[in-house]
C-alpha atoms as a PDB file:
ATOM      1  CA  UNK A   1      -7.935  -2.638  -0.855  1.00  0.00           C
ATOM      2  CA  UNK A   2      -5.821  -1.980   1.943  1.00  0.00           C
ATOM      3  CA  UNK A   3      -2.124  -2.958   1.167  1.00  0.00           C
ATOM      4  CA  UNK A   4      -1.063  -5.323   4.227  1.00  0.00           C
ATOM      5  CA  UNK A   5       2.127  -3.596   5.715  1.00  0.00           C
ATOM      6  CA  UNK A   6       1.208   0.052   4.688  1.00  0.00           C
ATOM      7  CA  UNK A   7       2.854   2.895   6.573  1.00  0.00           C
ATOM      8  CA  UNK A   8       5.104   0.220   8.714  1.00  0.00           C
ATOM      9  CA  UNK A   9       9.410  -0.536   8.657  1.00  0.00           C
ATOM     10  CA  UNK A  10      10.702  -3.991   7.321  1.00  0.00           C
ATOM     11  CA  UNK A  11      14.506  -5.134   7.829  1.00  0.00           C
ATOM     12  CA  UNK A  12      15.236  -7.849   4.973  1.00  0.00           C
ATOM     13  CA  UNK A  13      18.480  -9.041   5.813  1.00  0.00           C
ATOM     14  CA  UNK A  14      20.473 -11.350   2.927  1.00  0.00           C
ATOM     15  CA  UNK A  15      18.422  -9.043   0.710  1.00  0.00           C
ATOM     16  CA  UNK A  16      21.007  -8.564  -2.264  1.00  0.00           C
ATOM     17  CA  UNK A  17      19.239 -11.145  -4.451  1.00  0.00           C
ATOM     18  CA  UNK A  18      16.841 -14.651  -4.385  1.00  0.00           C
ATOM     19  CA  UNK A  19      14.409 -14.770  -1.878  1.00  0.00           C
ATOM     20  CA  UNK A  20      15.291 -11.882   0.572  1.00  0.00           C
ATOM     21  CA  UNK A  21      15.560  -9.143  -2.776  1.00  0.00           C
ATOM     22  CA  UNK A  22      11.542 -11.122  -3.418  1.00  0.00           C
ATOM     23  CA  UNK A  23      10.466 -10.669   0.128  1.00  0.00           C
ATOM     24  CA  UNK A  24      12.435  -6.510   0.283  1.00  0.00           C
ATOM     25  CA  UNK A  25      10.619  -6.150  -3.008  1.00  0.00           C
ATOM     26  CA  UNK A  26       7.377  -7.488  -1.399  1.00  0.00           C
ATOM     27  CA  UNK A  27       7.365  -5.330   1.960  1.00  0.00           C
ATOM     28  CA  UNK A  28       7.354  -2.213  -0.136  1.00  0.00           C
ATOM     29  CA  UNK A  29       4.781  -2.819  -2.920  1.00  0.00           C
ATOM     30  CA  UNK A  30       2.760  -3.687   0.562  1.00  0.00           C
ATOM     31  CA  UNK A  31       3.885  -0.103   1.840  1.00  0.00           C
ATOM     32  CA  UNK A  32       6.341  -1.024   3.943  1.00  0.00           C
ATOM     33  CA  UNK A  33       9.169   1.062   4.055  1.00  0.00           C
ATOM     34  CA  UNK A  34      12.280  -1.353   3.881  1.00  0.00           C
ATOM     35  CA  UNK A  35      15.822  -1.118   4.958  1.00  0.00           C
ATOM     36  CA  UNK A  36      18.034  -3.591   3.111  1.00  0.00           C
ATOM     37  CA  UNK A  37      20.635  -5.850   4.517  1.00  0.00           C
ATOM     38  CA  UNK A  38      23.446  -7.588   3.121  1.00  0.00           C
ATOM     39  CA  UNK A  39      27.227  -8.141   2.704  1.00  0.00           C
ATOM     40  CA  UNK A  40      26.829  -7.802  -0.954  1.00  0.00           C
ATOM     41  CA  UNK A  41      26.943  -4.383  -1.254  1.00  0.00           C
ATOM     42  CA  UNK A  42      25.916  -3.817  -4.750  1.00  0.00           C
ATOM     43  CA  UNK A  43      23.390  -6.337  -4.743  1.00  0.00           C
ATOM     44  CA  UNK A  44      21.809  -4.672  -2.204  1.00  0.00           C
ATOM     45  CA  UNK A  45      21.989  -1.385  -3.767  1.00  0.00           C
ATOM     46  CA  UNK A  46      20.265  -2.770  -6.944  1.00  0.00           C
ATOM     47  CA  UNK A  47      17.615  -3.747  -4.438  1.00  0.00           C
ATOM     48  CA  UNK A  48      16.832  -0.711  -2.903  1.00  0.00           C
ATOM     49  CA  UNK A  49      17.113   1.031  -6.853  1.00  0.00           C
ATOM     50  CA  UNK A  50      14.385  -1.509  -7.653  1.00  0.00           C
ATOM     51  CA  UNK A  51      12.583  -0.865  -4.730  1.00  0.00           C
ATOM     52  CA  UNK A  52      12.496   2.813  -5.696  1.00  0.00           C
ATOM     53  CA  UNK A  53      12.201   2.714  -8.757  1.00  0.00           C
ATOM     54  CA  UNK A  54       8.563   1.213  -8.051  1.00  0.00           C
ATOM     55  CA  UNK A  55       7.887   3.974  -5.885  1.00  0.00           C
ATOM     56  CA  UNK A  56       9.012   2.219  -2.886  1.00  0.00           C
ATOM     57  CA  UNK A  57      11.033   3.727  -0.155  1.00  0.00           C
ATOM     58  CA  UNK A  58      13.981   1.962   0.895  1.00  0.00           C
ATOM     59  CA  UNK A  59      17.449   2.329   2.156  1.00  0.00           C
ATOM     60  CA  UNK A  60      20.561  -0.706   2.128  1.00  0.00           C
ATOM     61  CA  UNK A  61      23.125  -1.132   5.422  1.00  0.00           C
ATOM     62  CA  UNK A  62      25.653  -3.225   4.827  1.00  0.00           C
ATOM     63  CA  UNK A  63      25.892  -5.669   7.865  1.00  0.00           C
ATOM     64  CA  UNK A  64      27.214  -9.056   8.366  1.00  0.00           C
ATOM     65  CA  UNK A  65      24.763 -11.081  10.277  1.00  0.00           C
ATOM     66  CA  UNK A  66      27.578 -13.126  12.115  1.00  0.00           C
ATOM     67  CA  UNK A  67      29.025 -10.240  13.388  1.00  0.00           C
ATOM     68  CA  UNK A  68      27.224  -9.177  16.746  1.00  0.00           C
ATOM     69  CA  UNK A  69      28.489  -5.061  16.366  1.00  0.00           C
ATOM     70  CA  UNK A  70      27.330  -5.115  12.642  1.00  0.00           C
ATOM     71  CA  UNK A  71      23.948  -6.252  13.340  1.00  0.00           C
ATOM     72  CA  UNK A  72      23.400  -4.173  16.345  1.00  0.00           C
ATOM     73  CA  UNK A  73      24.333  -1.454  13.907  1.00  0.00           C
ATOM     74  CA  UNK A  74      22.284  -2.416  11.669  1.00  0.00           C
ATOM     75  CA  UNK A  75      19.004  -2.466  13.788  1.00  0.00           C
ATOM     76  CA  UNK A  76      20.092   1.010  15.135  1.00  0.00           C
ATOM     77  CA  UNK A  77      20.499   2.390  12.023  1.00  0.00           C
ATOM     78  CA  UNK A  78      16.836   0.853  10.388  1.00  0.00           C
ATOM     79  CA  UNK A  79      15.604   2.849  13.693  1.00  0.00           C
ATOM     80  CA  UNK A  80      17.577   6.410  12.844  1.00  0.00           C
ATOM     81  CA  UNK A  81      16.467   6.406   9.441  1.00  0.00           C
ATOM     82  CA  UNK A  82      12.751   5.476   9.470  1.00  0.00           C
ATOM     83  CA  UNK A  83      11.995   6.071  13.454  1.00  0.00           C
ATOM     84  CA  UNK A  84      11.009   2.509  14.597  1.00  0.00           C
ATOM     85  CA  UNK A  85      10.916  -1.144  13.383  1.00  0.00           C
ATOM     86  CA  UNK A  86       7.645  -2.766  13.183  1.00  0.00           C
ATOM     87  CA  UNK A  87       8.481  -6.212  10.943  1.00  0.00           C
ATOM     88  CA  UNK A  88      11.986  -8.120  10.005  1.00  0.00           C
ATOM     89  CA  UNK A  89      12.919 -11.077   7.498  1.00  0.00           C
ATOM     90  CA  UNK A  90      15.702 -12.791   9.148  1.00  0.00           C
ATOM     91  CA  UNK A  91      17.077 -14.597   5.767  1.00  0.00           C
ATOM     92  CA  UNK A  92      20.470 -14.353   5.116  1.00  0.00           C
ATOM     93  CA  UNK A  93      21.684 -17.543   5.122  1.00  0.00           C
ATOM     94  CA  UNK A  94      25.134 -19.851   3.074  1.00  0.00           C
ATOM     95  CA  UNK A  95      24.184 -22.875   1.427  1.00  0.00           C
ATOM     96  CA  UNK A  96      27.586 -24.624   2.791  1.00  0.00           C
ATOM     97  CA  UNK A  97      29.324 -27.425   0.958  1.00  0.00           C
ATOM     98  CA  UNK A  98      27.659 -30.991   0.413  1.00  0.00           C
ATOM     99  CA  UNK A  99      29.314 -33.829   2.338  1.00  0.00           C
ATOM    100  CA  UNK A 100      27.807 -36.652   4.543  1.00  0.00           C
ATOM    101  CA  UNK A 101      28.232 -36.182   7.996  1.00  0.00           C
ATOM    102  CA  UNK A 102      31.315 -38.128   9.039  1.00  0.00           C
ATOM    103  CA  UNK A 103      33.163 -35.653   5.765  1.00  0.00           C
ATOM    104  CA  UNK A 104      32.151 -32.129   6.687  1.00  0.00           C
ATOM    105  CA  UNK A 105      35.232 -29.795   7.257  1.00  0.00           C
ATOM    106  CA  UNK A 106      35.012 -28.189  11.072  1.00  0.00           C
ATOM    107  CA  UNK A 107      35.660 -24.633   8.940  1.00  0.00           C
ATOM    108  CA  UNK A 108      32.508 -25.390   6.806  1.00  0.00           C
ATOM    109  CA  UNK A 109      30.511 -26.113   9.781  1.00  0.00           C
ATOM    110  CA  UNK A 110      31.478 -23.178  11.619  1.00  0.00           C
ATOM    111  CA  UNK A 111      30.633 -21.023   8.881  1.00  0.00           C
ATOM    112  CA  UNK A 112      27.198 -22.680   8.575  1.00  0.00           C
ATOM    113  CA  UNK A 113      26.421 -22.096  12.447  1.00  0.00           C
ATOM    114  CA  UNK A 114      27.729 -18.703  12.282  1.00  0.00           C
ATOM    115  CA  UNK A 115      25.875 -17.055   9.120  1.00  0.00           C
ATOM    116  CA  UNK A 116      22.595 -19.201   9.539  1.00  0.00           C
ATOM    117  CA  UNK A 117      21.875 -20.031  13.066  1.00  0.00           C
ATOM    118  CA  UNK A 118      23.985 -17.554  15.264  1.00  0.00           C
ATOM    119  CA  UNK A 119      22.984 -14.857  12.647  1.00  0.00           C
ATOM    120  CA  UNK A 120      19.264 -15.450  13.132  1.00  0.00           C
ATOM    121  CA  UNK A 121      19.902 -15.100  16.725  1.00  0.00           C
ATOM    122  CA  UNK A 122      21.735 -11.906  16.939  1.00  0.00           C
ATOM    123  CA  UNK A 123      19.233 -10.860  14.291  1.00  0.00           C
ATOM    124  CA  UNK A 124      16.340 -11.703  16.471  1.00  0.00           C
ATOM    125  CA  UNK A 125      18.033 -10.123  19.744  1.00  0.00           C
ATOM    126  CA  UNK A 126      19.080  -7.115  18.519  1.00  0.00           C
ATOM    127  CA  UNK A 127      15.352  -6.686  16.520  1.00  0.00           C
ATOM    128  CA  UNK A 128      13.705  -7.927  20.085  1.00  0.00           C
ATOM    129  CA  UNK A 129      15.077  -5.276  22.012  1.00  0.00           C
ATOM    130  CA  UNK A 130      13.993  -2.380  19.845  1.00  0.00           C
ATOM    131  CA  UNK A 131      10.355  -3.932  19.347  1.00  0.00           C
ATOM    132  CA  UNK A 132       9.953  -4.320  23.080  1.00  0.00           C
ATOM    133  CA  UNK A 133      10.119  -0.661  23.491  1.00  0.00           C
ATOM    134  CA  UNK A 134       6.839  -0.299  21.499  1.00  0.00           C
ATOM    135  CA  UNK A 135       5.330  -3.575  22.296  1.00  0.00           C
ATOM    136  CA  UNK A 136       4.810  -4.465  18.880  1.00  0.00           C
ATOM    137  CA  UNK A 137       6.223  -6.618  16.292  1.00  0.00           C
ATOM    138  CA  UNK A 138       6.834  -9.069  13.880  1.00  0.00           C
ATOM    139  CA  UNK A 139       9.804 -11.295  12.969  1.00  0.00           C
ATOM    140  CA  UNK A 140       9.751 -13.757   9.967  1.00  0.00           C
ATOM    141  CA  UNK A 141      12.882 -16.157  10.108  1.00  0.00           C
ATOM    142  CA  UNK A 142      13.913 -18.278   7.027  1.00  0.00           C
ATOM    143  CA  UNK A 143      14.694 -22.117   7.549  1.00  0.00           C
ATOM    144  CA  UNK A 144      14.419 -24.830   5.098  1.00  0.00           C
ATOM    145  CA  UNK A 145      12.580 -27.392   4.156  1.00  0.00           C
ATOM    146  CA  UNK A 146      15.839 -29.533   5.512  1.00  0.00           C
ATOM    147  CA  UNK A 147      15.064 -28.634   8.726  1.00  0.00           C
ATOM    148  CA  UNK A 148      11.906 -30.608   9.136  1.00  0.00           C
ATOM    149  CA  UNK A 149      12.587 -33.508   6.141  1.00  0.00           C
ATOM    150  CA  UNK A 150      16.683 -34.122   6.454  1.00  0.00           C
ATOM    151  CA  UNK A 151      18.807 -34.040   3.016  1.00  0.00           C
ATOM    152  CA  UNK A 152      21.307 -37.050   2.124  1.00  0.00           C
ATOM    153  CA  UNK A 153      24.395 -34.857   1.970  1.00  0.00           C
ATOM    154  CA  UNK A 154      23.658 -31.241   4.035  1.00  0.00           C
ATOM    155  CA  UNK A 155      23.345 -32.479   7.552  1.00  0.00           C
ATOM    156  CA  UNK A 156      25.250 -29.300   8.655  1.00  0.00           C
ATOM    157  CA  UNK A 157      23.134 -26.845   6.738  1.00  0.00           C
ATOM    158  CA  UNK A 158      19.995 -29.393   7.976  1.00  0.00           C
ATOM    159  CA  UNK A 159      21.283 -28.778  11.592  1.00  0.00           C
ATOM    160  CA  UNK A 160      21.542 -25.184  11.446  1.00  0.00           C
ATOM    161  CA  UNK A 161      18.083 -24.740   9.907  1.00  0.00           C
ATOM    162  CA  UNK A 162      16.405 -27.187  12.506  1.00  0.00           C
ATOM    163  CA  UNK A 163      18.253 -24.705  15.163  1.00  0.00           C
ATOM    164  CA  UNK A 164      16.729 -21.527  13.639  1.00  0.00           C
ATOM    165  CA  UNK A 165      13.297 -23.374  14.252  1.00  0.00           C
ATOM    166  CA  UNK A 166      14.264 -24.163  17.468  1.00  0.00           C
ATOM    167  CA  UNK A 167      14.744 -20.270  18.169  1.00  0.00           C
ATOM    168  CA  UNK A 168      11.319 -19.313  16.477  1.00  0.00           C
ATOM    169  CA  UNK A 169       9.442 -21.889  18.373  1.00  0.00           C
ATOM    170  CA  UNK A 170      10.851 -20.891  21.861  1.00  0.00           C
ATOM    171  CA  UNK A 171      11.306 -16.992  21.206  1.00  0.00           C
ATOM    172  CA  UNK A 172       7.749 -16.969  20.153  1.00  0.00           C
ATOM    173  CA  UNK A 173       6.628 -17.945  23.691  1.00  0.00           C
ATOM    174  CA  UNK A 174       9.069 -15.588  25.461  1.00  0.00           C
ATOM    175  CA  UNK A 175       7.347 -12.588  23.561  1.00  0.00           C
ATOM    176  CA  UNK A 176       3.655 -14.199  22.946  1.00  0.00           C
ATOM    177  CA  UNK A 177       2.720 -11.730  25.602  1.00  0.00           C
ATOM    178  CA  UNK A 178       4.801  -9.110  24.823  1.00  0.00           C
ATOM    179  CA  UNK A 179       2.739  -8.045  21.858  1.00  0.00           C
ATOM    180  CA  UNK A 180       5.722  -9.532  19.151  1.00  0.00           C
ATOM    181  CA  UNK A 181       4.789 -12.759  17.218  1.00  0.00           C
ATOM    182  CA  UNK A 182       7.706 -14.745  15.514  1.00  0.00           C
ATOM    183  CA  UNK A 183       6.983 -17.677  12.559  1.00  0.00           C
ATOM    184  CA  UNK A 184       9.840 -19.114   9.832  1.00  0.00           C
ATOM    185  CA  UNK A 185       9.051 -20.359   6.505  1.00  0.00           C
ATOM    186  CA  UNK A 186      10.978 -23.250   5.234  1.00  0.00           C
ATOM    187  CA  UNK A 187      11.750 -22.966   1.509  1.00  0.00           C
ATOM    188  CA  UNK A 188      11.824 -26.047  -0.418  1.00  0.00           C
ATOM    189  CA  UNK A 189      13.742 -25.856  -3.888  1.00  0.00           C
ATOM    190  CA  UNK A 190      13.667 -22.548  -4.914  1.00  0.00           C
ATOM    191  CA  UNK A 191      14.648 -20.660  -8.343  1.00  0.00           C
ATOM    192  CA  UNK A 192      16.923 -18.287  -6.634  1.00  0.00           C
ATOM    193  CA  UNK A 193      20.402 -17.445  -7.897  1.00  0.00           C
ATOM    194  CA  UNK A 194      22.258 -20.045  -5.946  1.00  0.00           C
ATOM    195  CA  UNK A 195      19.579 -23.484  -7.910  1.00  0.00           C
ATOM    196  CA  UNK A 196      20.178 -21.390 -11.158  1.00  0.00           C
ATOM    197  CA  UNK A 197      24.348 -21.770 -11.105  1.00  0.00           C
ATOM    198  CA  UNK A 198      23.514 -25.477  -9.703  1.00  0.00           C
ATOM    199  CA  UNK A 199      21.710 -26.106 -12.902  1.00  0.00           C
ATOM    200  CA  UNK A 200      23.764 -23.494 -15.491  1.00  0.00           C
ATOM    201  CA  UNK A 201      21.593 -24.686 -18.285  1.00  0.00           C
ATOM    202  CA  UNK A 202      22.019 -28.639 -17.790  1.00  0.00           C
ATOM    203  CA  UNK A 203      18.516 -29.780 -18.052  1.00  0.00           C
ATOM    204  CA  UNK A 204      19.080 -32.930 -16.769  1.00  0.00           C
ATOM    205  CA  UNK A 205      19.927 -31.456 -13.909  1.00  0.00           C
ATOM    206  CA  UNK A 206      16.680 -29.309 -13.435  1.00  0.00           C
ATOM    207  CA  UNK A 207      14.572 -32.586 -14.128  1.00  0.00           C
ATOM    208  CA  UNK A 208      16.384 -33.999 -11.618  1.00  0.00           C
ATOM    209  CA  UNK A 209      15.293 -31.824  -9.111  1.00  0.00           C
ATOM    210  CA  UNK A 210      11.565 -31.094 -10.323  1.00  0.00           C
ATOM    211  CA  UNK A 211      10.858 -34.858 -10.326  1.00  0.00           C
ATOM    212  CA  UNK A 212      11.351 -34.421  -6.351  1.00  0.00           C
ATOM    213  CA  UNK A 213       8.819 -31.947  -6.304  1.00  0.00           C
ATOM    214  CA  UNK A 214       5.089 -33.633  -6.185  1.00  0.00           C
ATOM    215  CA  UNK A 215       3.747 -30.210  -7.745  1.00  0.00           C
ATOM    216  CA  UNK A 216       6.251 -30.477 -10.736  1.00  0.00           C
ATOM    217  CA  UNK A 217       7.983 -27.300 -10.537  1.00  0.00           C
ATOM    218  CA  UNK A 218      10.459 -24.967  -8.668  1.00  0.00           C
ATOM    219  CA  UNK A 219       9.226 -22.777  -6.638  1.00  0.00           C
ATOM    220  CA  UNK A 220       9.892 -19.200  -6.765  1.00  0.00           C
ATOM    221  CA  UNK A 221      11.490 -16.367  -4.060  1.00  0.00           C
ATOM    222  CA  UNK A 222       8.003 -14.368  -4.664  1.00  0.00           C
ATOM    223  CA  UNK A 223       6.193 -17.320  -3.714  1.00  0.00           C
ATOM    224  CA  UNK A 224       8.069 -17.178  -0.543  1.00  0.00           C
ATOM    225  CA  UNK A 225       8.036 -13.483  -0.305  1.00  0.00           C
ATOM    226  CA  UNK A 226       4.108 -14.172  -0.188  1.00  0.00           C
ATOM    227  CA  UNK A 227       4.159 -15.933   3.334  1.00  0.00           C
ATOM    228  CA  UNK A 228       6.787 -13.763   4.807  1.00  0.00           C
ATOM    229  CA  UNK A 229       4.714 -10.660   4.148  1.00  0.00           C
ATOM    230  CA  UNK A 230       1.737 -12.089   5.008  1.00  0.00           C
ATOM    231  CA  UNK A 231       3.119 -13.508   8.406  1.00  0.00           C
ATOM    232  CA  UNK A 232       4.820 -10.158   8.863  1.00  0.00           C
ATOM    233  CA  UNK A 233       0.897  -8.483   8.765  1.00  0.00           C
ATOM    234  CA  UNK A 234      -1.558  -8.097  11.090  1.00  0.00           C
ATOM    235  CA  UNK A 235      -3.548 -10.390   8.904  1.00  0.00           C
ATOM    236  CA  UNK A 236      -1.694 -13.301  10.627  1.00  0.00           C
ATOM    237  CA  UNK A 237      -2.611 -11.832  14.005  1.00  0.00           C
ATOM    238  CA  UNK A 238      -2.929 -14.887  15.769  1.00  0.00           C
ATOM    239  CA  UNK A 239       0.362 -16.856  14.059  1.00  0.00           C
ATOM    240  CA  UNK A 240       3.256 -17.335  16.695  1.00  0.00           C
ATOM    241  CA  UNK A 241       5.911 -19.713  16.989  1.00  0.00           C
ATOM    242  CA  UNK A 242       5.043 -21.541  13.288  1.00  0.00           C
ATOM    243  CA  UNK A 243       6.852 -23.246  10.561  1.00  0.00           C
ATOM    244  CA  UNK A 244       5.626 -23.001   7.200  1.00  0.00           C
ATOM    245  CA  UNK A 245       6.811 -25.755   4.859  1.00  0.00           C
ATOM    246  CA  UNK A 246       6.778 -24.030   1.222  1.00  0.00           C
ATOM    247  CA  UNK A 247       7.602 -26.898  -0.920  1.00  0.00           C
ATOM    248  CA  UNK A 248       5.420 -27.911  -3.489  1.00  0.00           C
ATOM    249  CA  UNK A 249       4.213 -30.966  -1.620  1.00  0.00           C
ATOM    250  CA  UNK A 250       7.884 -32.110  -0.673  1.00  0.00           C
ATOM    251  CA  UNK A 251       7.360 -32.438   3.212  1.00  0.00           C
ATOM    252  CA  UNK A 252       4.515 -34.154   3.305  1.00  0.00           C
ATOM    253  CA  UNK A 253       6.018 -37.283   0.582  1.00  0.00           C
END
């Protein structure tokens, strides 16, 4: 069976661990050849060792997404080593601090707006420009679940992840045409790193958050990793400008 990204390039940016290390991890064992993006440098690195040590090909860049010049650098350099970029996985991303609305810090919600939602953008931009040039892409953008549901207690985090949407939706029909299609996937709760310190072995705490799950369970970054490839491949063809609630059920309760 053919794998469904063979012989193309994948950026995977906030690709040090959780869900973007899932979806890196993913593009390759699809034959993708994948340049990994983080600030954590060493978390990247044990990405890309992964990655090669399953006979993938991959490289790490270290870039901070809220930085315009890093991510232009970035995009350049995914083009220098492997000679084009064909798919991306816009998911770095900060949780932020819980606080109701009328409590968050103007610091916190900077940071929120410039990691998740001005990252995405200059992600996007700098990944348009190069995919214009051979009228062909594919850009997979992570939201949340937030975005589309609200959360008591994350209304900045909520905002920024409705904006990212916002982008996908409208970028998608500015490039529909252009040969590029562009989707998110909203991650419900997730086993990533981040849930696993939020729990740190109180299983009260993990009940807690399966009972909000109608399925029962976490979910899990290769679950995710799933839909990103797949929207990333020409098996989702005719996908553009799409949100994919993957949630266990929790959107639709």
């Amino acid at each position: 069976m053919a794998r469904l990204v063979d012989g193309k390039v994948a950026l995977v940016t906030g690709a040090a661990s959780g869900i973007g290390r899932a979806s890196a991890l993913a593009f390759a064992c699809e034959g993708a050849k994948v340049v990994v993006s983080d600030v954590n440098a060493e978390g990247g690195e044990e990405t890309v060792r992964l990655i090669r040590v399953a006979g993938g090909e991959a490289a790490f860049v270290r870039a901070d997404v809220s930085r315009v010049a890093e991510v232009d650098a970035l995009v350049a350099e995914a083009v220098r080593r492997f000679g084009r970029l064909d798919c991306a996985h816009n998911n770095a991303g900060i949780a932020g601090v819980r606080a109701a609305a009328a409590d968050i810090a103007e610091k916190d919600f900077d940071a929120l707006v410039a990691v998740n939602l001005k990252g995405t953008w200059l992600s996007m931009r700098a990944e348009l420009r190069v995919m214009l040039k051979s009228g062909s892409g594919a850009i997979v953008n992570t939201s949340a679940m937030n975005a589309i549901s609200g959360s008591k207690g994350t209304a900045a985090y909520t905002a920024a992840s409705a904006g990212i949407l916002g982008f996908t939706r409208s970028a998608a029909l500015d490039y529909a045409d252009a040969g590029i299609r562009i989707n998110a996937v909203c991650p419900g709760t997730i086993r990533t790193p981040m849930i696993e310190r939020m729990i740190a072995g109180r299983a009260e705490v993990e009940s807690a958050l399966v009972a909000r799950v109608p399925m029962k369970r976490l979910g899990t970054p290769d679950e995710i990793a799933a839909a990103v490839v797949w929207l990333a491949s020409d098996s989702a063809s005719f996908v553009t400008g799409q949100s994919f609630p993957i949630d266990g059920g929790m959107v639709p309760r």
